[in-house]
PDB file of N, CA and C in Angstrom:
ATOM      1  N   UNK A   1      14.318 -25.528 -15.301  1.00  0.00           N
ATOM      2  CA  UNK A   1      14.148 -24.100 -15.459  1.00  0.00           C
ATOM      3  C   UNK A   1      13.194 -23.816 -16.608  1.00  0.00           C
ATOM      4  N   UNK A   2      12.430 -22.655 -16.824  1.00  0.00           N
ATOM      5  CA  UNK A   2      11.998 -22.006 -17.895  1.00  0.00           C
ATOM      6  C   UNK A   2      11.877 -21.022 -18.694  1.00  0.00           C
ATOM      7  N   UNK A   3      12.520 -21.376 -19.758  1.00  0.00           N
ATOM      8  CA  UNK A   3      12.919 -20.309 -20.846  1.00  0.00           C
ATOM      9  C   UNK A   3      11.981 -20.070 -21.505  1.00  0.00           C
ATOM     10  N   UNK A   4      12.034 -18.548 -22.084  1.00  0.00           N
ATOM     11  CA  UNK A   4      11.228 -18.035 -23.118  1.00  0.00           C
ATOM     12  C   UNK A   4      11.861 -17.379 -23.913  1.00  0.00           C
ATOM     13  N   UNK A   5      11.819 -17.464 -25.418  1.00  0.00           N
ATOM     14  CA  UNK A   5      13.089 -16.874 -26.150  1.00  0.00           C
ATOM     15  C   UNK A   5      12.251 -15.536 -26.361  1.00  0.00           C
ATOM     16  N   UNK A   6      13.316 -14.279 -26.469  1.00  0.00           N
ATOM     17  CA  UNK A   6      12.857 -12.817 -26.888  1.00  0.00           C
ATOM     18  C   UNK A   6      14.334 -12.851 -27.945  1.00  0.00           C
ATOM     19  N   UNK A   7      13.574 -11.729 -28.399  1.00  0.00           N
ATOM     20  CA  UNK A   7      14.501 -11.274 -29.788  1.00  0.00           C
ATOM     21  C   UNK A   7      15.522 -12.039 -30.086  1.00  0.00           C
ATOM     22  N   UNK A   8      15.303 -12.754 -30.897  1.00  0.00           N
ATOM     23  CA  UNK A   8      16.605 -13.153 -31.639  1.00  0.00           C
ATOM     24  C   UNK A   8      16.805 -14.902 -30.715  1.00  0.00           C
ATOM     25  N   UNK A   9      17.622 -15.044 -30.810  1.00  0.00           N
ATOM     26  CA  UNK A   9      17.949 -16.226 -30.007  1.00  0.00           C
ATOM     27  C   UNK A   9      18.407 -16.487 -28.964  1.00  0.00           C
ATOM     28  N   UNK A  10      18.078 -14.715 -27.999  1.00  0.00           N
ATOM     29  CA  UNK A  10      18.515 -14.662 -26.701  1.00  0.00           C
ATOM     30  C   UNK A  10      17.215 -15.507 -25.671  1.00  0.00           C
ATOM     31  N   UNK A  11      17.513 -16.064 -24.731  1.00  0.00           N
ATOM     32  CA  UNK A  11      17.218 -16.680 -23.755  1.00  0.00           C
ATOM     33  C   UNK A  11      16.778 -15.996 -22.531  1.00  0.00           C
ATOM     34  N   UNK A  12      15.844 -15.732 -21.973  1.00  0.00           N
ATOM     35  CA  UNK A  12      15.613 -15.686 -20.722  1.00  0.00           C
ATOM     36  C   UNK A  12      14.871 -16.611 -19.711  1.00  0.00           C
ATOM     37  N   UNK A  13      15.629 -16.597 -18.781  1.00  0.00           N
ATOM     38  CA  UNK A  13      14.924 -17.302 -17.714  1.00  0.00           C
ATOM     39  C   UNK A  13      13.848 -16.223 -16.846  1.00  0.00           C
ATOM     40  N   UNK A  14      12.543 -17.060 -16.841  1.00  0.00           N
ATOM     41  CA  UNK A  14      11.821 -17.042 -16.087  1.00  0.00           C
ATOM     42  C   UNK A  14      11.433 -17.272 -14.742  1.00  0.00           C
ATOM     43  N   UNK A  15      10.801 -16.552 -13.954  1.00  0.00           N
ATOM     44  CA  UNK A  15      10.430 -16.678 -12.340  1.00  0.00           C
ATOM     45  C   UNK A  15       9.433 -18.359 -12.716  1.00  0.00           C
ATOM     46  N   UNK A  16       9.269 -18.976 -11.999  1.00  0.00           N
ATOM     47  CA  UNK A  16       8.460 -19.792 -11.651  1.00  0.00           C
ATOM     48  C   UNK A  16       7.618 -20.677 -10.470  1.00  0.00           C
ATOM     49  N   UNK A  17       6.782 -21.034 -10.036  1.00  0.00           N
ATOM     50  CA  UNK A  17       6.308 -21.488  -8.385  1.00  0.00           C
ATOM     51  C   UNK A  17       6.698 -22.569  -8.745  1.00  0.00           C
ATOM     52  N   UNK A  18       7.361 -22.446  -7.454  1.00  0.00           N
ATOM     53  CA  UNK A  18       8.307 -23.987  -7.372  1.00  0.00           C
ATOM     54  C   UNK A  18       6.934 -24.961  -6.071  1.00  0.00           C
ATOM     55  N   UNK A  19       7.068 -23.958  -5.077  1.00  0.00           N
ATOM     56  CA  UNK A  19       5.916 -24.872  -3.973  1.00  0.00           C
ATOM     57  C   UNK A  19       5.562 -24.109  -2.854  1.00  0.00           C
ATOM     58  N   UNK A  20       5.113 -24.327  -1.842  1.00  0.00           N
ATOM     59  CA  UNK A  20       4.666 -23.784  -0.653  1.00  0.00           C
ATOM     60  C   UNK A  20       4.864 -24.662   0.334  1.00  0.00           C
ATOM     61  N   UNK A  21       5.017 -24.141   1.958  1.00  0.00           N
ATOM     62  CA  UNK A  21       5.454 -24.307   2.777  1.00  0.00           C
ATOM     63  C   UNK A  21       4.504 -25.965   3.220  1.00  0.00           C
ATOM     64  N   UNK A  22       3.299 -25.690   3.143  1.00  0.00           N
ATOM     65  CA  UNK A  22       2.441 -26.522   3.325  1.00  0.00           C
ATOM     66  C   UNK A  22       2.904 -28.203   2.808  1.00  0.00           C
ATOM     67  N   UNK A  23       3.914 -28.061   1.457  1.00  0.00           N
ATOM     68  CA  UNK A  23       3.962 -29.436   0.327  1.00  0.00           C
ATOM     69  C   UNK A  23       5.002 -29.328   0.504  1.00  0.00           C
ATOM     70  N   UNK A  24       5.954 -28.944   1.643  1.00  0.00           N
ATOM     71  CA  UNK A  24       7.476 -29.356   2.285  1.00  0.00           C
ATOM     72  C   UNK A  24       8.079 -30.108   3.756  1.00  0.00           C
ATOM     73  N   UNK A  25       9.067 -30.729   3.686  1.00  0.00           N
ATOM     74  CA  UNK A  25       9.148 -31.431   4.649  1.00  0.00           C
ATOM     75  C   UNK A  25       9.716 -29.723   5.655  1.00  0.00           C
ATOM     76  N   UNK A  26      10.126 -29.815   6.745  1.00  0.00           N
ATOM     77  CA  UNK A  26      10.476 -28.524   7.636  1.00  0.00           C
ATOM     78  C   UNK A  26      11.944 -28.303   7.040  1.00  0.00           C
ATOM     79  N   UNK A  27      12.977 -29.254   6.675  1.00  0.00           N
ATOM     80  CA  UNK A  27      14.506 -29.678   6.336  1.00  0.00           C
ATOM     81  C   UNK A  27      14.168 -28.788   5.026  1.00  0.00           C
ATOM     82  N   UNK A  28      13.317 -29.249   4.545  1.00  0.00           N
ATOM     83  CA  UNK A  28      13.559 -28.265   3.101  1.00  0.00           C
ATOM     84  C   UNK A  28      12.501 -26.901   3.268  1.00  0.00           C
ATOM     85  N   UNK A  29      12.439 -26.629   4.398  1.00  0.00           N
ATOM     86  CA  UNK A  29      11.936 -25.330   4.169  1.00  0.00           C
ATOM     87  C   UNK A  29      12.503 -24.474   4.987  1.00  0.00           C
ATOM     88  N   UNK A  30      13.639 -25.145   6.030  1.00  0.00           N
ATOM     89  CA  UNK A  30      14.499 -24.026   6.543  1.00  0.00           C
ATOM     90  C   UNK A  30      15.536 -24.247   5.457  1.00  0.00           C
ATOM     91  N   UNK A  31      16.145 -24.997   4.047  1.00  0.00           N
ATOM     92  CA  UNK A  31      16.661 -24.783   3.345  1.00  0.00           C
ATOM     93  C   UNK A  31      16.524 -23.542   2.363  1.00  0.00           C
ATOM     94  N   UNK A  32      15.274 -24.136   1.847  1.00  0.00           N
ATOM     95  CA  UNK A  32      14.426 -22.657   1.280  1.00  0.00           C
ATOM     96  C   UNK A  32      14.527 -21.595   1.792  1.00  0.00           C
ATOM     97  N   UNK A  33      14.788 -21.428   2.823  1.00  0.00           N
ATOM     98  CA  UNK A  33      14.645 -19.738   3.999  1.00  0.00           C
ATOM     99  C   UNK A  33      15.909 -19.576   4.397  1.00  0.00           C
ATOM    100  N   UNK A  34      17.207 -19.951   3.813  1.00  0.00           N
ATOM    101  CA  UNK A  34      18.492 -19.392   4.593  1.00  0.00           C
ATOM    102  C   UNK A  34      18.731 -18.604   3.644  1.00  0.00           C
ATOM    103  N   UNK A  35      19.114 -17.652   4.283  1.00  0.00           N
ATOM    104  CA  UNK A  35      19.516 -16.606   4.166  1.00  0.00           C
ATOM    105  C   UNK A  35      18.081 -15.283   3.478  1.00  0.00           C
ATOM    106  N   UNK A  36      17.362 -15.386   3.993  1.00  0.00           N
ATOM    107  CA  UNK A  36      15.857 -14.982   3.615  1.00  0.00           C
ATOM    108  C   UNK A  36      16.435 -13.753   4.172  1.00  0.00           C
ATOM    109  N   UNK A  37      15.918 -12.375   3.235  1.00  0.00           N
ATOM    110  CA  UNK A  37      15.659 -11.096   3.705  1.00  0.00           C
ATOM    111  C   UNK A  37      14.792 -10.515   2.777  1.00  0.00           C
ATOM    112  N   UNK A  38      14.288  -8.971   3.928  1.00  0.00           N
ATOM    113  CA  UNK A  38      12.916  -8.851   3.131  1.00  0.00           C
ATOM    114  C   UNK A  38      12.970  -8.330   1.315  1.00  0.00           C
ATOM    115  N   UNK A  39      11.886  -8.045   1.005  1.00  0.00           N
ATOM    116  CA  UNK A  39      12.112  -7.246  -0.587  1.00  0.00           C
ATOM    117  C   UNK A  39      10.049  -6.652  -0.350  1.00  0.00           C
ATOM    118  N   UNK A  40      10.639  -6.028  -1.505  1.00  0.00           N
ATOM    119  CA  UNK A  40       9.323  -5.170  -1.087  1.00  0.00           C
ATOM    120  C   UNK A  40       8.019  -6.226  -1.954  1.00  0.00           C
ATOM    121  N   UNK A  41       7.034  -6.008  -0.779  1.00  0.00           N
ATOM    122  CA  UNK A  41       5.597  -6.654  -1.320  1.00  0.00           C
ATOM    123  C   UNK A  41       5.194  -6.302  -2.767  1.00  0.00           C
ATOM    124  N   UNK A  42       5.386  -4.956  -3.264  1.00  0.00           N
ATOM    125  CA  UNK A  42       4.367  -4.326  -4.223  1.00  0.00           C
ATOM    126  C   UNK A  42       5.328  -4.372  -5.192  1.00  0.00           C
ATOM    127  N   UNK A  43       6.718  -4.844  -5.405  1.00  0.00           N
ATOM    128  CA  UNK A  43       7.493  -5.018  -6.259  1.00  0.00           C
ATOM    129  C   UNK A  43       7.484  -6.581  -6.689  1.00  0.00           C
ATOM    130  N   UNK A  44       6.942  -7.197  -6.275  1.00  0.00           N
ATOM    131  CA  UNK A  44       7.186  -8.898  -6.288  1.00  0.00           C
ATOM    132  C   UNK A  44       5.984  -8.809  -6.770  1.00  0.00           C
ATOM    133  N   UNK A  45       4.626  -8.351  -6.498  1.00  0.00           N
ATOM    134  CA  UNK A  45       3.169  -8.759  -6.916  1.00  0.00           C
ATOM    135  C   UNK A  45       3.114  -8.221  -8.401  1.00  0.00           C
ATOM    136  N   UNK A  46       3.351  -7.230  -8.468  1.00  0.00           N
ATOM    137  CA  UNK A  46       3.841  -6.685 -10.101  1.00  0.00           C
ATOM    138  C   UNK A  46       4.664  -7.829 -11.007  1.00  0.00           C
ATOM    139  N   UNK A  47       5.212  -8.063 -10.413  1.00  0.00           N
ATOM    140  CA  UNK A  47       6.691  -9.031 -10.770  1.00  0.00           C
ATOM    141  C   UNK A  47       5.620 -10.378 -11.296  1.00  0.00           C
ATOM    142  N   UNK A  48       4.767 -10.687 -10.026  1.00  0.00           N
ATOM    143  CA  UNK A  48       4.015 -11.797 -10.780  1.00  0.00           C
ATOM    144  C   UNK A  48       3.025 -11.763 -11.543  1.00  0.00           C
ATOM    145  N   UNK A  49       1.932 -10.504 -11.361  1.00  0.00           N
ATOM    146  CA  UNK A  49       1.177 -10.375 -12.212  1.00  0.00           C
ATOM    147  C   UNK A  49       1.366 -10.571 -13.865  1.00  0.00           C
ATOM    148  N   UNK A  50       2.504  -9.924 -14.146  1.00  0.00           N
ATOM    149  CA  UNK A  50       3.571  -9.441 -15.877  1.00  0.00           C
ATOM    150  C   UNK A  50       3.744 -11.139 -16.379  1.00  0.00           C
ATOM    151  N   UNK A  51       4.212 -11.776 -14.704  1.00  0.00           N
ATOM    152  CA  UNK A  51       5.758 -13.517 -14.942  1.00  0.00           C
ATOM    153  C   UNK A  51       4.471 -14.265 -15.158  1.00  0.00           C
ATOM    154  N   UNK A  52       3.712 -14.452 -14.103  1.00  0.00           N
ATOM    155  CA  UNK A  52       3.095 -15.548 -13.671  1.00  0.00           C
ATOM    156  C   UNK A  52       1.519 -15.079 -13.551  1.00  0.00           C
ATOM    157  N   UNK A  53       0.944 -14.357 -14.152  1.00  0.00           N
ATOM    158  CA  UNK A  53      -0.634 -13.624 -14.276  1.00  0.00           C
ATOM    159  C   UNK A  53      -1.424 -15.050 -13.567  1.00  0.00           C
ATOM    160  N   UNK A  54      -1.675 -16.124 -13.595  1.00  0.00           N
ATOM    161  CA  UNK A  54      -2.606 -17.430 -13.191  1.00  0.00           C
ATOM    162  C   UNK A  54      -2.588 -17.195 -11.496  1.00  0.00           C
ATOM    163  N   UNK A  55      -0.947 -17.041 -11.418  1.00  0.00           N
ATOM    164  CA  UNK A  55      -0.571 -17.321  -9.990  1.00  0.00           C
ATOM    165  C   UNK A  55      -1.831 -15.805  -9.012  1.00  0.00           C
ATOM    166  N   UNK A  56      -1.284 -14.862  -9.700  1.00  0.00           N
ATOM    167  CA  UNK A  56      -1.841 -13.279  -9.725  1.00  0.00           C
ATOM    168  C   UNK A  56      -3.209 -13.265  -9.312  1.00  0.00           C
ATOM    169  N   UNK A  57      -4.115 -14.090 -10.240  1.00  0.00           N
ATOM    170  CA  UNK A  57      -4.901 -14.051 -10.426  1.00  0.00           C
ATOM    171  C   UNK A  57      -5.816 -15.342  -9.510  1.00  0.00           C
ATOM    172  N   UNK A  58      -5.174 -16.127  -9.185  1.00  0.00           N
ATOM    173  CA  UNK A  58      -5.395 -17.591  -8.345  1.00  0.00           C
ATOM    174  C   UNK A  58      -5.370 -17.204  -6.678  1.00  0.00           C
ATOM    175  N   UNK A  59      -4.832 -16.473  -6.153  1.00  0.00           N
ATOM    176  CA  UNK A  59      -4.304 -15.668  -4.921  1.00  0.00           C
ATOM    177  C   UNK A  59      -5.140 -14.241  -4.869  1.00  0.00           C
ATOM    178  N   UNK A  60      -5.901 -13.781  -5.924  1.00  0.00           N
ATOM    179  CA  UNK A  60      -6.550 -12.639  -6.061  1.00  0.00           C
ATOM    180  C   UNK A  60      -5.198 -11.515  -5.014  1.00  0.00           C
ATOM    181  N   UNK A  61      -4.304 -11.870  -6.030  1.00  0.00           N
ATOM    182  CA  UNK A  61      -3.355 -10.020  -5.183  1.00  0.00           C
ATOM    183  C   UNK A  61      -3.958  -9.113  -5.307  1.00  0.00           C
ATOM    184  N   UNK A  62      -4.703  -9.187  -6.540  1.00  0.00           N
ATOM    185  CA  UNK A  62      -5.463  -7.275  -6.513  1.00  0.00           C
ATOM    186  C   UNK A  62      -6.009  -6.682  -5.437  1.00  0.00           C
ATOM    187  N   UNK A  63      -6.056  -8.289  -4.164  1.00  0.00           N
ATOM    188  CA  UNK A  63      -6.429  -7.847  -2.884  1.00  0.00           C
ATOM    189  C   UNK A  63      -5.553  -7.311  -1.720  1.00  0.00           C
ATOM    190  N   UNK A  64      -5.841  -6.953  -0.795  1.00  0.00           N
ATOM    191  CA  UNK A  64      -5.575  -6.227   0.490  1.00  0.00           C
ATOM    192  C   UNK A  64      -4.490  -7.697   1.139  1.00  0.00           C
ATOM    193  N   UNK A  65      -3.698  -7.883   1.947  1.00  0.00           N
ATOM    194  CA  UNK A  65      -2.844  -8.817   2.055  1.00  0.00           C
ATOM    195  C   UNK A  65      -2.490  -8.451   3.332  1.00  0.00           C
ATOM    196  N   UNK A  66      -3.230  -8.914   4.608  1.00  0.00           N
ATOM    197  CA  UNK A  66      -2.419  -9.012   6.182  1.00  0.00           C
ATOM    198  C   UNK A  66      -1.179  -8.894   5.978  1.00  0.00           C
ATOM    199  N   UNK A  67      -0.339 -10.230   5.465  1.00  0.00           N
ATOM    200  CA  UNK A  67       0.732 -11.050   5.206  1.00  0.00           C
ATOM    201  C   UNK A  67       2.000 -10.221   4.885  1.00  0.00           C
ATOM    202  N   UNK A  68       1.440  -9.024   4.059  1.00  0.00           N
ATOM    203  CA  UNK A  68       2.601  -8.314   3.111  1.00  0.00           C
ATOM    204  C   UNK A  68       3.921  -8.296   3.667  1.00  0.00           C
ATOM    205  N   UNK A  69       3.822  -7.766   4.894  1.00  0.00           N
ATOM    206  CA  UNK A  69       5.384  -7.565   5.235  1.00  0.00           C
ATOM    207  C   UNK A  69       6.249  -8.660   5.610  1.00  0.00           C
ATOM    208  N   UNK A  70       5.705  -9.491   5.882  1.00  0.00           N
ATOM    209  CA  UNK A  70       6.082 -10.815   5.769  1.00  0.00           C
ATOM    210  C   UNK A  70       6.759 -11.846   4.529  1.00  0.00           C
ATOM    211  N   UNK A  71       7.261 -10.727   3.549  1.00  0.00           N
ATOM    212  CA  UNK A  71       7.300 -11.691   2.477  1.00  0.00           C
ATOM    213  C   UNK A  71       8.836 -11.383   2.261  1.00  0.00           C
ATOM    214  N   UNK A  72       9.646 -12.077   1.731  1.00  0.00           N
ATOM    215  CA  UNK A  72      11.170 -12.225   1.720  1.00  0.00           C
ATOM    216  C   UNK A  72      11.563 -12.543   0.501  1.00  0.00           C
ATOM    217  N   UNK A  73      13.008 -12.321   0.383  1.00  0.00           N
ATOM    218  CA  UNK A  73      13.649 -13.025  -0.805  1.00  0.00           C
ATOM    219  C   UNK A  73      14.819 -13.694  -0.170  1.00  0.00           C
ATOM    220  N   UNK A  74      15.294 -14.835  -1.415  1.00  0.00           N
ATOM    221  CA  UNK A  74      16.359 -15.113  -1.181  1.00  0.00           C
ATOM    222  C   UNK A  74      17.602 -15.271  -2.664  1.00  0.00           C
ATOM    223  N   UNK A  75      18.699 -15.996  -2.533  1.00  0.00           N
ATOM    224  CA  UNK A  75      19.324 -15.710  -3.712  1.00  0.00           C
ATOM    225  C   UNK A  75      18.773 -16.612  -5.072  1.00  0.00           C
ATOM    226  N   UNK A  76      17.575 -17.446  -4.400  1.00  0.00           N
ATOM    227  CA  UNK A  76      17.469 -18.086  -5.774  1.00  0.00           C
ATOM    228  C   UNK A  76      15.730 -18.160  -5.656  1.00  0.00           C
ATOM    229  N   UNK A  77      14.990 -17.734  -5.175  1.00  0.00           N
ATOM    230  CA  UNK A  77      13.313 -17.853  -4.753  1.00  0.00           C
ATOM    231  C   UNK A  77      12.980 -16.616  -4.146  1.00  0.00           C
ATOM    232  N   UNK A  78      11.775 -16.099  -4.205  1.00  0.00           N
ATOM    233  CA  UNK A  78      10.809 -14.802  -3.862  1.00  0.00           C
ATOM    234  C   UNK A  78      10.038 -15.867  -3.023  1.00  0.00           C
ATOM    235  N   UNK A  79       9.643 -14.627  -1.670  1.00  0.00           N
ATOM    236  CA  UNK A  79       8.664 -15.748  -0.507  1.00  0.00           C
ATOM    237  C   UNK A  79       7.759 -15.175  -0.346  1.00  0.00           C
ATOM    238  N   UNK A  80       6.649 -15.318  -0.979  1.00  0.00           N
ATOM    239  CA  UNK A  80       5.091 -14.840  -1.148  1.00  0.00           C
ATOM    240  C   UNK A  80       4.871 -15.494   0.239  1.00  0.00           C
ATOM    241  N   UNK A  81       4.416 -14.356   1.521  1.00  0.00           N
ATOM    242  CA  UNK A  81       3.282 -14.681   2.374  1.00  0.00           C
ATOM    243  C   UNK A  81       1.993 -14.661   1.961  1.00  0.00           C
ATOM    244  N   UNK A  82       0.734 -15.421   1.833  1.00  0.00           N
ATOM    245  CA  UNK A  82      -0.026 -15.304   1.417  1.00  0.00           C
ATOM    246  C   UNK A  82      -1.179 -15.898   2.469  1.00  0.00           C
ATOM    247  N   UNK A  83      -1.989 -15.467   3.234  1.00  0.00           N
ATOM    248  CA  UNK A  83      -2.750 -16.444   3.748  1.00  0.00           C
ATOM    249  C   UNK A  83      -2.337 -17.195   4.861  1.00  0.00           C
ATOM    250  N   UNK A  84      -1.341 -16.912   5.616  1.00  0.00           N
ATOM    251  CA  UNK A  84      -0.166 -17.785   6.172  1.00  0.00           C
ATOM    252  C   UNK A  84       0.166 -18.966   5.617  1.00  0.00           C
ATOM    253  N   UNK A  85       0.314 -18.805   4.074  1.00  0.00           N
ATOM    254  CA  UNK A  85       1.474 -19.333   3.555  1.00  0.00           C
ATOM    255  C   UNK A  85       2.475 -19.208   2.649  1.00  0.00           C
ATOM    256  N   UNK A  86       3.648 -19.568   2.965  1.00  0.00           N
ATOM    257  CA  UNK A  86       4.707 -19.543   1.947  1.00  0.00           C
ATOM    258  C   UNK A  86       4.749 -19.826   0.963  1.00  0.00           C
ATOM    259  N   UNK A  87       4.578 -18.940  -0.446  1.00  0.00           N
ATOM    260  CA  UNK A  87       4.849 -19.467  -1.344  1.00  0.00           C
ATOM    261  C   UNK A  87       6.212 -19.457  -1.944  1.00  0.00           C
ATOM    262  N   UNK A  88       6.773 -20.285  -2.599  1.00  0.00           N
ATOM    263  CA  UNK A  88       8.083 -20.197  -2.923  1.00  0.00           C
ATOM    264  C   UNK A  88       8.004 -20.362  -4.581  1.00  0.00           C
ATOM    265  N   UNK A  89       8.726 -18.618  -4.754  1.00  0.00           N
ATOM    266  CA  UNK A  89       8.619 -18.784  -6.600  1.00  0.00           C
ATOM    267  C   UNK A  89      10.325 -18.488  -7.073  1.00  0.00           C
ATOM    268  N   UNK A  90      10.809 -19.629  -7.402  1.00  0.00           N
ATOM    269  CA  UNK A  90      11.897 -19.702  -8.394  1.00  0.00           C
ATOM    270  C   UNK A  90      12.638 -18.041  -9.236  1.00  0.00           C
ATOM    271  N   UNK A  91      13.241 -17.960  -8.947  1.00  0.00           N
ATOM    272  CA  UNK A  91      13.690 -16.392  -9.378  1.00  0.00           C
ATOM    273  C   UNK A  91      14.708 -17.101 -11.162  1.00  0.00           C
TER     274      UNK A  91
END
């Protein structure tokens, strides 16, 4: 996991890209996807721009995105469609 300390000696955990659909066997990517439901596109791209700006900026989100509605959460990962592919970022 990755922490970043704020005020004081409190702890937070950070979002992080764990991988994409492409650098998984299928077993671990219908693992990754149970229980997948949607969350909104323009709340997650914000989310990474602030968490993960490289990722933001590597994917050019500031762009237009076929993919958008296509993108999911689950209880422990955010599922960036991107390009037709899955990205999977660590919540």
């Amino acid at each position: 996991m990755k922490y970043s300390e704020h005020e004081g000696n409190k702890k937070i955990v950070l979002m992080y890209y764990e991988t994409n659909c492409a650098s998984i066997s299928i077993d671990e990517w219908y693992s990754l996807m149970k229980g997948a439901r949607k969350c909104s596109y323009q709340r997650l791209v914000s989310k990474i721009k602030k968490e993960l700006p490289d990722l933001y900026r590597d994917l050019c989100l500031e762009f237009y995105n076929p993919f958008e509605k296509q993108c999911k959460q689950t209880k422990t990962h955010y599922i960036l469609v991107h390009s037709a592919i899955e990205h999977f970022i660590r919540k």
